[in-house]
PDB file of N, CA and C in Angstrom:
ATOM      1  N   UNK A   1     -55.244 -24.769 -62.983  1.00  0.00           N
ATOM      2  CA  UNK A   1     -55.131 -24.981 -61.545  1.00  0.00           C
ATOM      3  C   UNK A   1     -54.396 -26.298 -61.311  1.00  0.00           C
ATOM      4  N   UNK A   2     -53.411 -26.497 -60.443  1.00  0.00           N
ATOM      5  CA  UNK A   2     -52.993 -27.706 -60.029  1.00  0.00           C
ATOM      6  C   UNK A   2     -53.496 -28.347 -59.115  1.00  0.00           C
ATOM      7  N   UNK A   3     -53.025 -29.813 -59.393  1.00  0.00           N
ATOM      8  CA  UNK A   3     -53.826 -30.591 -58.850  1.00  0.00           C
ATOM      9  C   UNK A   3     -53.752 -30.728 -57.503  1.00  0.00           C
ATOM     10  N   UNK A   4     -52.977 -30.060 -56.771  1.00  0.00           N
ATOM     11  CA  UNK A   4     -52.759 -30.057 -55.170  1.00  0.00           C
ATOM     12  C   UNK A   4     -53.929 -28.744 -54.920  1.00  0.00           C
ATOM     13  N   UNK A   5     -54.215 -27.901 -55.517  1.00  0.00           N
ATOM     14  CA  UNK A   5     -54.796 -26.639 -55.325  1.00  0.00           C
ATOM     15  C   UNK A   5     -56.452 -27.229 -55.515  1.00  0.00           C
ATOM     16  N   UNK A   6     -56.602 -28.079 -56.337  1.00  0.00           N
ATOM     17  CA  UNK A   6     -58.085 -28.977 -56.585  1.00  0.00           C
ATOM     18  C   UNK A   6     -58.370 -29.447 -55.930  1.00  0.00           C
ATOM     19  N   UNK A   7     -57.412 -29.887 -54.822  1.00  0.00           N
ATOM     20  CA  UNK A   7     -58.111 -30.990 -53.679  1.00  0.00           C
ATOM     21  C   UNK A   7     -58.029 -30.232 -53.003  1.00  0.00           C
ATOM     22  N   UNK A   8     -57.501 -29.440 -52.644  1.00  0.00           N
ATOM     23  CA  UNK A   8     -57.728 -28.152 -51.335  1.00  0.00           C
ATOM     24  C   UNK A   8     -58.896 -27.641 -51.339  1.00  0.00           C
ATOM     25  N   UNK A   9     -59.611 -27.019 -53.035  1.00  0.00           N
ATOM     26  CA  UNK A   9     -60.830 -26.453 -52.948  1.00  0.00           C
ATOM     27  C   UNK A   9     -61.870 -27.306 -52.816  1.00  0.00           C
ATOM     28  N   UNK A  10     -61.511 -29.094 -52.592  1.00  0.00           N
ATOM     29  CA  UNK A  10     -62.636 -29.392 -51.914  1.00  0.00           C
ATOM     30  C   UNK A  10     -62.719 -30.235 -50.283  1.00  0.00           C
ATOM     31  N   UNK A  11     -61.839 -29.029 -49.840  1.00  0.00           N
ATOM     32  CA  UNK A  11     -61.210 -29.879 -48.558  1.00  0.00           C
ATOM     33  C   UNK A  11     -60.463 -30.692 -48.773  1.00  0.00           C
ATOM     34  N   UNK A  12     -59.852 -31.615 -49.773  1.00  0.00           N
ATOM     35  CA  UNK A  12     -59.226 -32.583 -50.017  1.00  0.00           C
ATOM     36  C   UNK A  12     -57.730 -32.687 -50.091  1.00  0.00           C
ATOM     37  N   UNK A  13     -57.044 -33.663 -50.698  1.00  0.00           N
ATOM     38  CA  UNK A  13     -55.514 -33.615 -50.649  1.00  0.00           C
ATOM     39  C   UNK A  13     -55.453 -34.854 -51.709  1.00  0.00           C
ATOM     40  N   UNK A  14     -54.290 -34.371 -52.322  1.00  0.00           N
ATOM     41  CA  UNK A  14     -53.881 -35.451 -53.436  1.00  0.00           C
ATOM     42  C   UNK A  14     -53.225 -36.413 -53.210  1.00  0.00           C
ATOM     43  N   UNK A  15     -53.862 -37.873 -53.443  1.00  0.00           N
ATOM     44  CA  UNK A  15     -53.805 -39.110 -52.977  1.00  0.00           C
ATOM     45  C   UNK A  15     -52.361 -39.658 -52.520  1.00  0.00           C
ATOM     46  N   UNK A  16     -52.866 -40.120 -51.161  1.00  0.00           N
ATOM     47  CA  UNK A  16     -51.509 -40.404 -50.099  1.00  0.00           C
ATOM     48  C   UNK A  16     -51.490 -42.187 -50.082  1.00  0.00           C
ATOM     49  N   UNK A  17     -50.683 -42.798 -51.022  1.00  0.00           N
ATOM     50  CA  UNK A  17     -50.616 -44.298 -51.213  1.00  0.00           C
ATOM     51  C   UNK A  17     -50.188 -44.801 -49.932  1.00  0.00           C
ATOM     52  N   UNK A  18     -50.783 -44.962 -48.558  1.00  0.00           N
ATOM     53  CA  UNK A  18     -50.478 -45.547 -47.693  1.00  0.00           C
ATOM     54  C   UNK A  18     -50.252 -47.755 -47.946  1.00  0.00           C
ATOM     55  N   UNK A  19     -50.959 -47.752 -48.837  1.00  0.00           N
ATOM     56  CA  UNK A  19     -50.188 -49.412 -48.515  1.00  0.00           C
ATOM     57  C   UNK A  19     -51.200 -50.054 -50.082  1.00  0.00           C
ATOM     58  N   UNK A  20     -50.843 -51.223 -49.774  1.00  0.00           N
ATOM     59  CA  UNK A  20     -51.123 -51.889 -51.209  1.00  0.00           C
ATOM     60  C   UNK A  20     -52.594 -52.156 -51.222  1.00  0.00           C
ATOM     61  N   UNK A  21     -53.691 -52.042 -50.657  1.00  0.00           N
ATOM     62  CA  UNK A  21     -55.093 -51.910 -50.805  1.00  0.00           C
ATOM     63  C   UNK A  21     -55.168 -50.461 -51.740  1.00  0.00           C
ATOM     64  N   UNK A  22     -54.870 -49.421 -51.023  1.00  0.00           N
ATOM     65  CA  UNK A  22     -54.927 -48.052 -52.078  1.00  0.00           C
ATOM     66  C   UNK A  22     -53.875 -48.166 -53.609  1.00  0.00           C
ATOM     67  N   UNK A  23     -52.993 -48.927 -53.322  1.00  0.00           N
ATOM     68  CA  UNK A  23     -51.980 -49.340 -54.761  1.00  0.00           C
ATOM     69  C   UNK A  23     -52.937 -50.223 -55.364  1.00  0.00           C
ATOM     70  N   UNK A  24     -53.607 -50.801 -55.310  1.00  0.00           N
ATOM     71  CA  UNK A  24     -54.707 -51.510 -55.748  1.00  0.00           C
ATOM     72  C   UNK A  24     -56.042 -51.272 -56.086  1.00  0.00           C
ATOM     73  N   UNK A  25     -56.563 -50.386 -55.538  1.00  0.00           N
ATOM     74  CA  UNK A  25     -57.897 -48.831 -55.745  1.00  0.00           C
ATOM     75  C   UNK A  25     -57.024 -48.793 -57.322  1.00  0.00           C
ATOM     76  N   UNK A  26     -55.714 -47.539 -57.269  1.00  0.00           N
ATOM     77  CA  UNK A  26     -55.587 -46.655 -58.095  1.00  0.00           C
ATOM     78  C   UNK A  26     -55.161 -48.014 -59.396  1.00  0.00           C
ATOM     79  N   UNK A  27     -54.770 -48.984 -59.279  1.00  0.00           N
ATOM     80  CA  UNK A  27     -54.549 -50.109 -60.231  1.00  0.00           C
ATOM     81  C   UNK A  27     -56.075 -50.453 -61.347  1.00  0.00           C
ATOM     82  N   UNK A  28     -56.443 -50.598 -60.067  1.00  0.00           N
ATOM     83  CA  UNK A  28     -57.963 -51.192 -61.165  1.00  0.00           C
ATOM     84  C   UNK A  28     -58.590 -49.384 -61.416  1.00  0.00           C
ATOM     85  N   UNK A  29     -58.949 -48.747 -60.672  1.00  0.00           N
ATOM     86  CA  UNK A  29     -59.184 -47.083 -61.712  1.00  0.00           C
ATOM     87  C   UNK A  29     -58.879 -46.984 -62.609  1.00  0.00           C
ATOM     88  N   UNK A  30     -57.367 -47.163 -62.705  1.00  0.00           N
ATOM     89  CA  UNK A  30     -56.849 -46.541 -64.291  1.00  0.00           C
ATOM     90  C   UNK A  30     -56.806 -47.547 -65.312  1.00  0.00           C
ATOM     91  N   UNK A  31     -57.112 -48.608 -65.028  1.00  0.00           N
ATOM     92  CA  UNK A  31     -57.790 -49.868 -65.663  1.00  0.00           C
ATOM     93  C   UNK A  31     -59.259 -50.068 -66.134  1.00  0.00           C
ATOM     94  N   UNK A  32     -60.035 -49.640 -65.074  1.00  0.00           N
ATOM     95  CA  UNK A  32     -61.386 -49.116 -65.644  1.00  0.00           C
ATOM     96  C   UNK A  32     -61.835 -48.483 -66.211  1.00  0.00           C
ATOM     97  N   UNK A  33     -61.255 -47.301 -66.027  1.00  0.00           N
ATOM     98  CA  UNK A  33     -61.385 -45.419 -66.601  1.00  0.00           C
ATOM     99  C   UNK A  33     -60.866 -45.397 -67.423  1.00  0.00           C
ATOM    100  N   UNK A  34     -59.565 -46.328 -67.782  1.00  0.00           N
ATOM    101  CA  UNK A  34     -59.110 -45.962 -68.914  1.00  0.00           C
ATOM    102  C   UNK A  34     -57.915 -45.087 -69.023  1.00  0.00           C
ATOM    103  N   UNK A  35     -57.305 -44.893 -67.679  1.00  0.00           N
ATOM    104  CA  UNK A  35     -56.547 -43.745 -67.125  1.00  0.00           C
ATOM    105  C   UNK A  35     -55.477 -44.469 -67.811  1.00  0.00           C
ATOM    106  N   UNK A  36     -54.398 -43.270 -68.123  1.00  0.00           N
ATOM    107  CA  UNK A  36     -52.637 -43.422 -68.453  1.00  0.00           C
ATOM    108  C   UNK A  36     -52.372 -43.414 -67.380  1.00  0.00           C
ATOM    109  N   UNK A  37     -52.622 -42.351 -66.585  1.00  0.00           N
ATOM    110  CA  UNK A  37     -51.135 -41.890 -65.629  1.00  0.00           C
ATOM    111  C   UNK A  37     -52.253 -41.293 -64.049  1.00  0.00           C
ATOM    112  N   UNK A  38     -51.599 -41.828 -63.135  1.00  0.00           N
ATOM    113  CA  UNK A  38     -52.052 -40.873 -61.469  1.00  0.00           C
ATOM    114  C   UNK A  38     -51.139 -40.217 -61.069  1.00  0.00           C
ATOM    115  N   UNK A  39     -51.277 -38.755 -60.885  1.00  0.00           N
ATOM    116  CA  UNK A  39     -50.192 -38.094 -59.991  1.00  0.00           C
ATOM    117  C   UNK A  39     -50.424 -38.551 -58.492  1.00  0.00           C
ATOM    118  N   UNK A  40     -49.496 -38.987 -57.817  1.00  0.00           N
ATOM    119  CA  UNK A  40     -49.873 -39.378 -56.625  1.00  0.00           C
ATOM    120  C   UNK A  40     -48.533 -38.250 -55.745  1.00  0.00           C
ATOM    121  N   UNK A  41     -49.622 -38.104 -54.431  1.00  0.00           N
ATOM    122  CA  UNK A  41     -48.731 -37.457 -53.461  1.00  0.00           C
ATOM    123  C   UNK A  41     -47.395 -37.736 -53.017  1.00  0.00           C
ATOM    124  N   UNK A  42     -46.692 -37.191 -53.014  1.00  0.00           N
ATOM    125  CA  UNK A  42     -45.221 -37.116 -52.892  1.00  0.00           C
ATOM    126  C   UNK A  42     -43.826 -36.626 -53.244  1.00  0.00           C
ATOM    127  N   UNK A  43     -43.101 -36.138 -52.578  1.00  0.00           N
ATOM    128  CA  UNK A  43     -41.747 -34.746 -52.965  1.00  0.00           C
ATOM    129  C   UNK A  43     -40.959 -35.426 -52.302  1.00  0.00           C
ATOM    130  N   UNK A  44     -39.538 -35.458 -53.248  1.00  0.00           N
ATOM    131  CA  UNK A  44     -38.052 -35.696 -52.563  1.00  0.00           C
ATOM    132  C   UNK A  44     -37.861 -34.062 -53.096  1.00  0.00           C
ATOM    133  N   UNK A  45     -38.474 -33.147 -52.809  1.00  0.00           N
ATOM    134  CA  UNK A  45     -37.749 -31.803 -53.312  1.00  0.00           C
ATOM    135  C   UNK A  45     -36.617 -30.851 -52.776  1.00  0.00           C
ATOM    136  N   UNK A  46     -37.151 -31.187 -51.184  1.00  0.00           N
ATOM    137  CA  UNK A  46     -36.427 -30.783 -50.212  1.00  0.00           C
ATOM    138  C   UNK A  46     -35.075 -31.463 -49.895  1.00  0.00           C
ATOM    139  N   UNK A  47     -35.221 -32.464 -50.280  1.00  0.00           N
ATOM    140  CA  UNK A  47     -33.952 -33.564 -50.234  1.00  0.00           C
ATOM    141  C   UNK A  47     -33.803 -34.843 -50.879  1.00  0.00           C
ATOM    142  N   UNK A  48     -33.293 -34.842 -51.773  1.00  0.00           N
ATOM    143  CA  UNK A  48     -33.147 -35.943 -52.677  1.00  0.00           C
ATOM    144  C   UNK A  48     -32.998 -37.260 -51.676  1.00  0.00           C
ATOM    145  N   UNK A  49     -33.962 -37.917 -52.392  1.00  0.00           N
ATOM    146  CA  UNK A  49     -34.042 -39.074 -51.511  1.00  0.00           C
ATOM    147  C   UNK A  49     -34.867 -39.225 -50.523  1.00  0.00           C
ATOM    148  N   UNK A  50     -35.337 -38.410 -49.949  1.00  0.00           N
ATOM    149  CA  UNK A  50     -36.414 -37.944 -49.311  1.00  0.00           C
ATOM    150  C   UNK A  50     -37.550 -38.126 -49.069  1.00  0.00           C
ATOM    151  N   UNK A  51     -38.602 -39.076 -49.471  1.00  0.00           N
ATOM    152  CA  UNK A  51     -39.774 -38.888 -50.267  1.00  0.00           C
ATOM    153  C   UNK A  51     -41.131 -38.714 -48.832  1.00  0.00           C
ATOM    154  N   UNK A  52     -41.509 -37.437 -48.876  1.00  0.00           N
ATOM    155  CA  UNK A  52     -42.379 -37.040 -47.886  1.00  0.00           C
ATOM    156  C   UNK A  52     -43.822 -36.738 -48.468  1.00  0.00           C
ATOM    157  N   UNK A  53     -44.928 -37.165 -47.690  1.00  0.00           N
ATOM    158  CA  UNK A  53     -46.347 -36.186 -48.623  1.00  0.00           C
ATOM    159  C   UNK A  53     -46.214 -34.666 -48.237  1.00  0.00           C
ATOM    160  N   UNK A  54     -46.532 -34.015 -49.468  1.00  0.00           N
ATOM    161  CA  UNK A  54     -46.723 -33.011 -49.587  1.00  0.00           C
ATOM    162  C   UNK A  54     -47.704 -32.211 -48.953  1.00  0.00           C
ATOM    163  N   UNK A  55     -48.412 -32.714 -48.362  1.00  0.00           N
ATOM    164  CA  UNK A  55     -49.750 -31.682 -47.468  1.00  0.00           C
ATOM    165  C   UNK A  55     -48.759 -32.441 -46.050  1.00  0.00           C
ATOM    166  N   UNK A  56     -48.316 -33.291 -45.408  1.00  0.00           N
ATOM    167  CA  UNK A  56     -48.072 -32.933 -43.881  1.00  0.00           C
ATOM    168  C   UNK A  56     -46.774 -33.054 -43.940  1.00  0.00           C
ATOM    169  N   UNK A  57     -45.659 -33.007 -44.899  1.00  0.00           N
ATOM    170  CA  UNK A  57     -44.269 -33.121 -44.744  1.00  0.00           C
ATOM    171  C   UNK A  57     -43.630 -34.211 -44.104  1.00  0.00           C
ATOM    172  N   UNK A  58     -44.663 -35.149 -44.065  1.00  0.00           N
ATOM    173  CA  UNK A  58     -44.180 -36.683 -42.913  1.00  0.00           C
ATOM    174  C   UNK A  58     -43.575 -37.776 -44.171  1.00  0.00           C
ATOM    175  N   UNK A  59     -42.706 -38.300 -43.612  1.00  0.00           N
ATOM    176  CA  UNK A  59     -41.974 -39.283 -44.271  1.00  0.00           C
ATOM    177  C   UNK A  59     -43.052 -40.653 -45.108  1.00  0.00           C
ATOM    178  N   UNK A  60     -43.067 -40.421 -46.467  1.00  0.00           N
ATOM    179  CA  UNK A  60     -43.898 -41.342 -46.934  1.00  0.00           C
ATOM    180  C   UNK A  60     -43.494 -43.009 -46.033  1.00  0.00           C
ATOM    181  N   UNK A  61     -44.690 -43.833 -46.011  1.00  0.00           N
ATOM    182  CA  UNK A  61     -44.928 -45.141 -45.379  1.00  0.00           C
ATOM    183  C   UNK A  61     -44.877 -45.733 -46.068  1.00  0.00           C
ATOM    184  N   UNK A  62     -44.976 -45.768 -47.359  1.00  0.00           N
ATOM    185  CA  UNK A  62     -45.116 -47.143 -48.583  1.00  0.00           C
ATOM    186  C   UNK A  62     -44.741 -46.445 -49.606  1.00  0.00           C
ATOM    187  N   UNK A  63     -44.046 -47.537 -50.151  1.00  0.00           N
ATOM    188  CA  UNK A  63     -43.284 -47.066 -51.742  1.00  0.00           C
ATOM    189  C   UNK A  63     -43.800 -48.326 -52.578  1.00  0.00           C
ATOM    190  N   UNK A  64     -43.982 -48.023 -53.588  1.00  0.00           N
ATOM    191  CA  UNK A  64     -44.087 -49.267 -54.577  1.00  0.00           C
ATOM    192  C   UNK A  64     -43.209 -48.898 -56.276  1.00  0.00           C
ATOM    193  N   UNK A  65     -41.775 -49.143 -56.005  1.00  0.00           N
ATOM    194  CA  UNK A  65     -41.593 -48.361 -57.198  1.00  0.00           C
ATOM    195  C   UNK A  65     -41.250 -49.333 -58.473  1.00  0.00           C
ATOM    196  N   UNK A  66     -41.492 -48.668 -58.958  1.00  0.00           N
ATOM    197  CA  UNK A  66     -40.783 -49.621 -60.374  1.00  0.00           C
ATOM    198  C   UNK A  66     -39.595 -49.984 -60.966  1.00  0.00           C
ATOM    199  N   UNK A  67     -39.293 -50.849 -61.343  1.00  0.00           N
ATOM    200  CA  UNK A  67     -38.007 -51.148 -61.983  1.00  0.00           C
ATOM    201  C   UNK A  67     -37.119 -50.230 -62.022  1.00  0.00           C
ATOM    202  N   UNK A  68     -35.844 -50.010 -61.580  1.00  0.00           N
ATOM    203  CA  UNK A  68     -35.046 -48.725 -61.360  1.00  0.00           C
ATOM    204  C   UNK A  68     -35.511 -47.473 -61.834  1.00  0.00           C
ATOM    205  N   UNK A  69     -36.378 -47.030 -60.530  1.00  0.00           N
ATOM    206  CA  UNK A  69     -37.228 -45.645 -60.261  1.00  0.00           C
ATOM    207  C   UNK A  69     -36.748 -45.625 -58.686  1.00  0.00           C
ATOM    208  N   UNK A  70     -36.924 -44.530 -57.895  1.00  0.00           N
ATOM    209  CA  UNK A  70     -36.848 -43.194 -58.543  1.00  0.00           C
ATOM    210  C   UNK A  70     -35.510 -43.273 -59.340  1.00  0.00           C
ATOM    211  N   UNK A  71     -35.257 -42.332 -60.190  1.00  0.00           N
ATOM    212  CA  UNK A  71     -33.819 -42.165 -60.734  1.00  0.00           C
ATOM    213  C   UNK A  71     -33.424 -40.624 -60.968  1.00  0.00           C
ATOM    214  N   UNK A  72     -34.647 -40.125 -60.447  1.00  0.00           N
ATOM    215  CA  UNK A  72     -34.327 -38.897 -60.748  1.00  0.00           C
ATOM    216  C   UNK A  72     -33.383 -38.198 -61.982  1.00  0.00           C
ATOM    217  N   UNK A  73     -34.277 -38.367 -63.001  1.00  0.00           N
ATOM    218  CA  UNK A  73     -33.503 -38.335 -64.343  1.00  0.00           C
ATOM    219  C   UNK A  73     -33.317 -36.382 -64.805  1.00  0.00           C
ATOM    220  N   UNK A  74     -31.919 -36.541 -65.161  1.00  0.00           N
ATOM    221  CA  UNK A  74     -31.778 -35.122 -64.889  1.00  0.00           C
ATOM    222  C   UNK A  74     -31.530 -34.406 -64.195  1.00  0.00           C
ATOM    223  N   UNK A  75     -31.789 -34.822 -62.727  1.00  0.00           N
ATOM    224  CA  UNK A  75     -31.662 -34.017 -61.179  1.00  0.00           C
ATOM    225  C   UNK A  75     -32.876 -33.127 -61.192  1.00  0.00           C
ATOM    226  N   UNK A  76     -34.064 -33.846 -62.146  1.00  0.00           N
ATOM    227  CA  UNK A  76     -34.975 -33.041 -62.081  1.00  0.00           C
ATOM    228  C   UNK A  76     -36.447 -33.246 -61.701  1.00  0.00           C
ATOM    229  N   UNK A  77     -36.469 -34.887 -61.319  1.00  0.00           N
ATOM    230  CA  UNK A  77     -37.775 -35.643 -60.632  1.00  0.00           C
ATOM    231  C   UNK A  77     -37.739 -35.798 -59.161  1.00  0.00           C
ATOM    232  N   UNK A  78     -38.511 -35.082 -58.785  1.00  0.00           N
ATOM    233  CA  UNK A  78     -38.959 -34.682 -57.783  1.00  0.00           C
ATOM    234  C   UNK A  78     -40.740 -34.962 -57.098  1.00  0.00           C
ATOM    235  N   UNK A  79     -41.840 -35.301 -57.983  1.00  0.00           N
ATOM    236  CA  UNK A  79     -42.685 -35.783 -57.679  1.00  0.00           C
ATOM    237  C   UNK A  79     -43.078 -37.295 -58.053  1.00  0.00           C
ATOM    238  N   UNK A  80     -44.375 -38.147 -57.892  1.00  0.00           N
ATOM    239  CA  UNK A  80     -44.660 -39.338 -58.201  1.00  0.00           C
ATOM    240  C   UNK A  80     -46.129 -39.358 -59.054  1.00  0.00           C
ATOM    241  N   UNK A  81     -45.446 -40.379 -60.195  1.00  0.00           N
ATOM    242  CA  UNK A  81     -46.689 -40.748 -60.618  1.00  0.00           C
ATOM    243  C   UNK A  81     -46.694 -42.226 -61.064  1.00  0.00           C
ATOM    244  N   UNK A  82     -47.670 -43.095 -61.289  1.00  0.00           N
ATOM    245  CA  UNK A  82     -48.123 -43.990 -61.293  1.00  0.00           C
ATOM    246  C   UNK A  82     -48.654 -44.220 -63.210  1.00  0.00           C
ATOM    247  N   UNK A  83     -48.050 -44.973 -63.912  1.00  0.00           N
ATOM    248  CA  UNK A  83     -48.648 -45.386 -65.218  1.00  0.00           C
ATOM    249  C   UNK A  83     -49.339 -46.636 -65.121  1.00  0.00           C
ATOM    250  N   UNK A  84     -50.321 -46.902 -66.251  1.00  0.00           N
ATOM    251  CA  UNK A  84     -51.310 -47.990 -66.842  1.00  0.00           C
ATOM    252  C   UNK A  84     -49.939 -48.701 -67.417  1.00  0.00           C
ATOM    253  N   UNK A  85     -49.988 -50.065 -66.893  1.00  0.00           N
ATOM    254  CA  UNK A  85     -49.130 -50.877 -67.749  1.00  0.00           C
ATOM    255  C   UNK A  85     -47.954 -51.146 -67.196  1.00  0.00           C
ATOM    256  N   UNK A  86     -47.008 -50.595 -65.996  1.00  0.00           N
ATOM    257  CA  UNK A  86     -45.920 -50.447 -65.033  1.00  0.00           C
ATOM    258  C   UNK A  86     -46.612 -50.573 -63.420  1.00  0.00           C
ATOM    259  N   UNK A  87     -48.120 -50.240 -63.427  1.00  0.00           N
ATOM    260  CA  UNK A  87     -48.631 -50.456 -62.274  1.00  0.00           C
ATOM    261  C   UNK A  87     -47.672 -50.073 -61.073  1.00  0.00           C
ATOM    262  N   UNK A  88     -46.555 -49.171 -61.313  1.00  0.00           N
ATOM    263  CA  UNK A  88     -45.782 -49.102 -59.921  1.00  0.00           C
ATOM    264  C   UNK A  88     -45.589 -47.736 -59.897  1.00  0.00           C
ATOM    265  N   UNK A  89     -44.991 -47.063 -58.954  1.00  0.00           N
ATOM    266  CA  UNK A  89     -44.634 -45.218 -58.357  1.00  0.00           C
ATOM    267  C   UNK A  89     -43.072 -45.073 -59.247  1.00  0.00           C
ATOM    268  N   UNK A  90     -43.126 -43.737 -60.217  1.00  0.00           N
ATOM    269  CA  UNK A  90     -42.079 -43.732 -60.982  1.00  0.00           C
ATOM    270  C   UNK A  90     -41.932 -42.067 -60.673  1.00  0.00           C
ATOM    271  N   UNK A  91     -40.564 -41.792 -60.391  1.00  0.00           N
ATOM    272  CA  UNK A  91     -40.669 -40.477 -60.274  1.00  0.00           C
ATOM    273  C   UNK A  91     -40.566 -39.862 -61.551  1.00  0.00           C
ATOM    274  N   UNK A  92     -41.074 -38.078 -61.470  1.00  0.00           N
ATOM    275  CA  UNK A  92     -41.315 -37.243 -62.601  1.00  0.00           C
ATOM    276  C   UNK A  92     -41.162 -35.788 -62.271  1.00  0.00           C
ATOM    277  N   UNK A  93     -41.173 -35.477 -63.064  1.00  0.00           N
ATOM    278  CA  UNK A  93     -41.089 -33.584 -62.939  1.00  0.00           C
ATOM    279  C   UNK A  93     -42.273 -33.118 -62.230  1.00  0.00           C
ATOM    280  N   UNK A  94     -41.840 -32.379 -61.278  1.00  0.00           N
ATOM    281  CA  UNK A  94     -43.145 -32.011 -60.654  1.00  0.00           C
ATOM    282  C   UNK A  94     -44.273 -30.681 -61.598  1.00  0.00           C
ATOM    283  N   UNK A  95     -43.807 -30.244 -62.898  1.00  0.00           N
ATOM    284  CA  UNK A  95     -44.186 -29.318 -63.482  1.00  0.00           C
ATOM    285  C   UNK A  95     -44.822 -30.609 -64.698  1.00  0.00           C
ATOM    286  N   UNK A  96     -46.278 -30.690 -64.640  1.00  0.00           N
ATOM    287  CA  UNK A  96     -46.850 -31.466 -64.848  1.00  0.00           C
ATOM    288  C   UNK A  96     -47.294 -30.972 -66.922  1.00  0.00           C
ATOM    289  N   UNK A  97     -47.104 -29.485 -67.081  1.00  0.00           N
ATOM    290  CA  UNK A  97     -48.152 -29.079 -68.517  1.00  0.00           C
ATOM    291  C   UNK A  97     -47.447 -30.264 -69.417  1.00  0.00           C
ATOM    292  N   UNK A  98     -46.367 -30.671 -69.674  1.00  0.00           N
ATOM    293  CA  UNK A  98     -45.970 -31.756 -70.469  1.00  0.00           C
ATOM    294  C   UNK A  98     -46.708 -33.107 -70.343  1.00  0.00           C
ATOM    295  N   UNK A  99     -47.224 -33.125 -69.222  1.00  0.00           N
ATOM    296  CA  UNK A  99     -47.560 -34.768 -68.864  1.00  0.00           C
ATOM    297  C   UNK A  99     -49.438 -34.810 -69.138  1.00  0.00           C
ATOM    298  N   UNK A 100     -49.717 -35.764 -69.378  1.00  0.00           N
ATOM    299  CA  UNK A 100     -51.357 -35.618 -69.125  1.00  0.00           C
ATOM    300  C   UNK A 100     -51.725 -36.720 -68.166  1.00  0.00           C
ATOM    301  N   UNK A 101     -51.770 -36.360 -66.868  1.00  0.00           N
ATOM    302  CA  UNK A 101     -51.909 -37.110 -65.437  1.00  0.00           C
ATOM    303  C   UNK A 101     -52.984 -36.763 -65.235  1.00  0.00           C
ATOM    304  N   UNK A 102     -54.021 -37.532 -65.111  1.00  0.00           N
ATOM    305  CA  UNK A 102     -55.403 -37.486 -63.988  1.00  0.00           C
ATOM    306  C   UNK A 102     -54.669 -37.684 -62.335  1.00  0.00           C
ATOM    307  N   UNK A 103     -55.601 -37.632 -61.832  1.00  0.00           N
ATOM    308  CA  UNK A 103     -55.009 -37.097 -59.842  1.00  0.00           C
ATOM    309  C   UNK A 103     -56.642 -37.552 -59.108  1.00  0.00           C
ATOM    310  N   UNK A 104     -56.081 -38.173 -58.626  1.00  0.00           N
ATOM    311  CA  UNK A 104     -57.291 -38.365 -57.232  1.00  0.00           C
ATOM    312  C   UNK A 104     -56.711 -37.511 -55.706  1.00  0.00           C
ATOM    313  N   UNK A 105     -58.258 -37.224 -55.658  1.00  0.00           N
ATOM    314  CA  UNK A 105     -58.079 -36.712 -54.360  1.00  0.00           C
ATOM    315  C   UNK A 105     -58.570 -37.339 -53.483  1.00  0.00           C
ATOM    316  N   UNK A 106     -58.421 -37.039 -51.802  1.00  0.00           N
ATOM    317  CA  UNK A 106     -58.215 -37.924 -50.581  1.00  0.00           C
ATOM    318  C   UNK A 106     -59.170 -37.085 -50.087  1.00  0.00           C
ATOM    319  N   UNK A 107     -60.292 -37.172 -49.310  1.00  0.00           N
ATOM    320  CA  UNK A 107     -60.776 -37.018 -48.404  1.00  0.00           C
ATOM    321  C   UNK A 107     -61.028 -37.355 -47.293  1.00  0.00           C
ATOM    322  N   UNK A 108     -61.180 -37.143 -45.722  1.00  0.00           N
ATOM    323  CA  UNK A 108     -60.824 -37.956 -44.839  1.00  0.00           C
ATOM    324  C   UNK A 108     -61.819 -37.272 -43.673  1.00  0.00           C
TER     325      UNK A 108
END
């Protein structure tokens, strides 16, 4: 099951980085937990360059990216995730079975 489909079955939605308090949540998590990687909400799919959340199609509010990211490597990154150790939003393939990403979900 994907991880957008996981937060749906609990009412939820996969985490929408509105500003640097939540860049700071998911910082110390994957620092605590032990986490590699957060898939975090967000698609330039529709348009390169683009970067909108994926549950309301509204123009993401905060970016925090990393050292020349997005770059869309390939013409083929299209979603965001977040690594232990880069602490910043790096784009990635949105077809995740290659990657091993933990995902928080948003409840509201």
């Amino acid at each position: 099951m994907a991880a957008l489909d996981v937060c749906r079955s609990i009412c939820g939605y996969l985490v929408e980085v509105d500003d640097n308090v939540e860049m700071d949540f998911l910082k110390t998590l994957m620092h605590k937990e032990d986490i590699s990687g957060i898939l975090i909400a967000g698609t330039d799919k529709a348009k390169e360059g683009t970067w909108v959340y994926q549950r309301t199609s509204k123009t993401m509010t905060f970016m925090a990216w990393d050292s020349g990211e997005p770059n869309n490597f390939r013409g083929q990154e299209h979603c965001i995730k977040m690594l232990k150790g880069s602490d910043k939003m790096q784009d990635v393939v949105c077809r995740f079975a290659y990657w091993k990403l933990n995902f928080v979900c948003e409840v509201k």
